[in-house]
C-alpha atoms as a PDB file:
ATOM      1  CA  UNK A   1     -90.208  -8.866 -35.025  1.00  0.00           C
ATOM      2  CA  UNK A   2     -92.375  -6.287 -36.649  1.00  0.00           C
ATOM      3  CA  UNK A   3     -92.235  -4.202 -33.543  1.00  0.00           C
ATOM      4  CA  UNK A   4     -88.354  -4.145 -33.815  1.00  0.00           C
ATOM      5  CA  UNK A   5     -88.478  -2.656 -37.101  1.00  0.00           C
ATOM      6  CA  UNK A   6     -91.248   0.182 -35.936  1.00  0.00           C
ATOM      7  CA  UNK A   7     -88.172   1.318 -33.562  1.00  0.00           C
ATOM      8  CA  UNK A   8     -86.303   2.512 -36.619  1.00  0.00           C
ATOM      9  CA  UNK A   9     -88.887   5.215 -37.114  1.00  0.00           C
ATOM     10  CA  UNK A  10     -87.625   6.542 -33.811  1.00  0.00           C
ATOM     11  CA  UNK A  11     -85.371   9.754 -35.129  1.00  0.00           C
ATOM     12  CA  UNK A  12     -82.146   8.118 -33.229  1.00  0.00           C
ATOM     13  CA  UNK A  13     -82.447   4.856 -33.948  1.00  0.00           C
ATOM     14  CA  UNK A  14     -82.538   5.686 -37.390  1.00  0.00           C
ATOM     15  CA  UNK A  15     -80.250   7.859 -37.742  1.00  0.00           C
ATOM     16  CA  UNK A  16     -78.093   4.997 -35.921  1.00  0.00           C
ATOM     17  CA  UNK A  17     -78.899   2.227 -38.426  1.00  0.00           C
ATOM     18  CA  UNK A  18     -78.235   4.648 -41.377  1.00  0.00           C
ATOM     19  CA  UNK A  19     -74.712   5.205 -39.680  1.00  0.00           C
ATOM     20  CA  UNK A  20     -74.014   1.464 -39.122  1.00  0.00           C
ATOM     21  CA  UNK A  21     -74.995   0.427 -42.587  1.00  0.00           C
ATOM     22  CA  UNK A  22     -73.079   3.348 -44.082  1.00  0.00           C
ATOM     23  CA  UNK A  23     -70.151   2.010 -42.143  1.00  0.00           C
ATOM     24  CA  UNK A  24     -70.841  -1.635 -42.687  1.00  0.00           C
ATOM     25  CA  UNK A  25     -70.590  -1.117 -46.209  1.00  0.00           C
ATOM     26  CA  UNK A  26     -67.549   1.476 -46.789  1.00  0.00           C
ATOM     27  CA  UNK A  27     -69.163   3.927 -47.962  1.00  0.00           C
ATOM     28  CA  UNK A  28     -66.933   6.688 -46.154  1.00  0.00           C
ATOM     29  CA  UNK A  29     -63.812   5.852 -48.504  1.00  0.00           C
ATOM     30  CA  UNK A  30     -66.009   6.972 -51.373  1.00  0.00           C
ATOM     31  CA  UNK A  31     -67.465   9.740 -49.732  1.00  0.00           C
ATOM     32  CA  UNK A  32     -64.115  11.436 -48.762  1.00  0.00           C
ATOM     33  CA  UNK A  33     -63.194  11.300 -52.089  1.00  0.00           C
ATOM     34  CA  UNK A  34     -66.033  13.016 -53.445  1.00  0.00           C
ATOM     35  CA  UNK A  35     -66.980  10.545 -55.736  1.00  0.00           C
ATOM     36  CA  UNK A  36     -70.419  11.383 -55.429  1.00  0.00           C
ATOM     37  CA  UNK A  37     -71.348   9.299 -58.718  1.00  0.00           C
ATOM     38  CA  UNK A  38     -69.604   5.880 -57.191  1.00  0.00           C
ATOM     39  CA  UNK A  39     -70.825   6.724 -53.615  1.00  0.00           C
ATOM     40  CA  UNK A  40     -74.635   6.820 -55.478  1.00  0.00           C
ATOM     41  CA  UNK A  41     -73.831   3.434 -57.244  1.00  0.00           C
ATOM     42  CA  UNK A  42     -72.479   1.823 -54.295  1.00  0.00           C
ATOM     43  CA  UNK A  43     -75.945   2.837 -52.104  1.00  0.00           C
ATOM     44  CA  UNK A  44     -78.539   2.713 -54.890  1.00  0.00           C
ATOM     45  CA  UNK A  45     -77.194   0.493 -57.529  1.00  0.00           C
ATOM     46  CA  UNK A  46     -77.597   3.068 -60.346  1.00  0.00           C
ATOM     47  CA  UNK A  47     -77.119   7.016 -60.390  1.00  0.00           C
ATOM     48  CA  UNK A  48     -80.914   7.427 -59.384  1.00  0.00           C
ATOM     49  CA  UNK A  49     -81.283  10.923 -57.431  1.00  0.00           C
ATOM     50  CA  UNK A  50     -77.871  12.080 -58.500  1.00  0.00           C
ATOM     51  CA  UNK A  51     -78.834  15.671 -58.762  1.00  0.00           C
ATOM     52  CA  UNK A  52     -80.297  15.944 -55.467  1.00  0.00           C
ATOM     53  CA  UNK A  53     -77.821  14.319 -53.588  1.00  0.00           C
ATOM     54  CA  UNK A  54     -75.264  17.089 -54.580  1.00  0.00           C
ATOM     55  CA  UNK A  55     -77.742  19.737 -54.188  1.00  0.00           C
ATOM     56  CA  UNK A  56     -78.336  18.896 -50.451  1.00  0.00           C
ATOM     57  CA  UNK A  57     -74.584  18.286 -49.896  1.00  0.00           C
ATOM     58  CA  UNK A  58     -73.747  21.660 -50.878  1.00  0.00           C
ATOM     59  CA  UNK A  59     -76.674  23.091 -48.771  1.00  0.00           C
ATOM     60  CA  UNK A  60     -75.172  20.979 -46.153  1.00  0.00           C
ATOM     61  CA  UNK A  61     -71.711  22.219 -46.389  1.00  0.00           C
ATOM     62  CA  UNK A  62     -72.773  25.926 -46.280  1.00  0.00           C
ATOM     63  CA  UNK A  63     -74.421  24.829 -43.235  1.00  0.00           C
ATOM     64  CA  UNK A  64     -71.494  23.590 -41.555  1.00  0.00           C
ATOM     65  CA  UNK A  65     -68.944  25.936 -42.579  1.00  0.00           C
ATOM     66  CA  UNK A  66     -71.601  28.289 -41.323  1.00  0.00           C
ATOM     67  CA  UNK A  67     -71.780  26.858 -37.918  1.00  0.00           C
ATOM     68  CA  UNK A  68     -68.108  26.374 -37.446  1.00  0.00           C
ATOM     69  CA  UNK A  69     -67.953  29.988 -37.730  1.00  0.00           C
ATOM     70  CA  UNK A  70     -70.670  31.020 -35.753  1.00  0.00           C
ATOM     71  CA  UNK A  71     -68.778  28.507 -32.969  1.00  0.00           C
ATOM     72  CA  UNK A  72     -65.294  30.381 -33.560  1.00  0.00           C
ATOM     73  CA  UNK A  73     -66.933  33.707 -33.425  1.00  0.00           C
ATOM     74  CA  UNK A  74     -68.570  32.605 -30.228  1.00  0.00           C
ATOM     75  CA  UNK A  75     -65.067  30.937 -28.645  1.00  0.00           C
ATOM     76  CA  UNK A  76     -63.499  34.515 -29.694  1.00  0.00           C
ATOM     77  CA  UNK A  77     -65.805  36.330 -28.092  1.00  0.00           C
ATOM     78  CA  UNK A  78     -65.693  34.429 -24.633  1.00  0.00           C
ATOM     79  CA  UNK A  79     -61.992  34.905 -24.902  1.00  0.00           C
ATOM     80  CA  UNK A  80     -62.265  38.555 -25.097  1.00  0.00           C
ATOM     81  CA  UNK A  81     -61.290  38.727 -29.065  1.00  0.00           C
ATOM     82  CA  UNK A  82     -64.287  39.969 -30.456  1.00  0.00           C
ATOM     83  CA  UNK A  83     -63.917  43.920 -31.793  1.00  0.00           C
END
């Protein structure tokens, strides 16, 4: 049994069982919502690393929005678009 739990050290696996229990336990209604307060609840029982939670989720949406336009620029520029 114990080795079964060193597999969820393993970068994918983890990353898997984070997604399962995150589904498992509905956590995407809250989440789409942005009911970051209820979505902290709902995980940790309390409002316990609040702050950072929102802090990486706005470094994390700069990210994206980031790399969804570096990916447009790039599909633009295959297509012959770019100036």
């Amino acid at each position: 049994m114990s080795w079964q739990i060193q597999l969820l050290e393993e970068r994918a696996l983890a990353a898997r069982s984070a997604a399962w229990w995150w589904k498992m336990h509905g956590c995407n209604q809250l989440a789409d919502g942005g009911d970051f307060v209820a979505l902290t609840k709902h995980i940790n029982g309390g409002t316990n690393g609040l702050a950072d939670r929102q802090a990486r989720w706005e470094r994390a949406k700069k990210a994206i929005a980031g790399a969804a336009w570096l990916q447009s620029y790039d599909n633009e520029s295959q297509a012959g678009w770019a100036c």
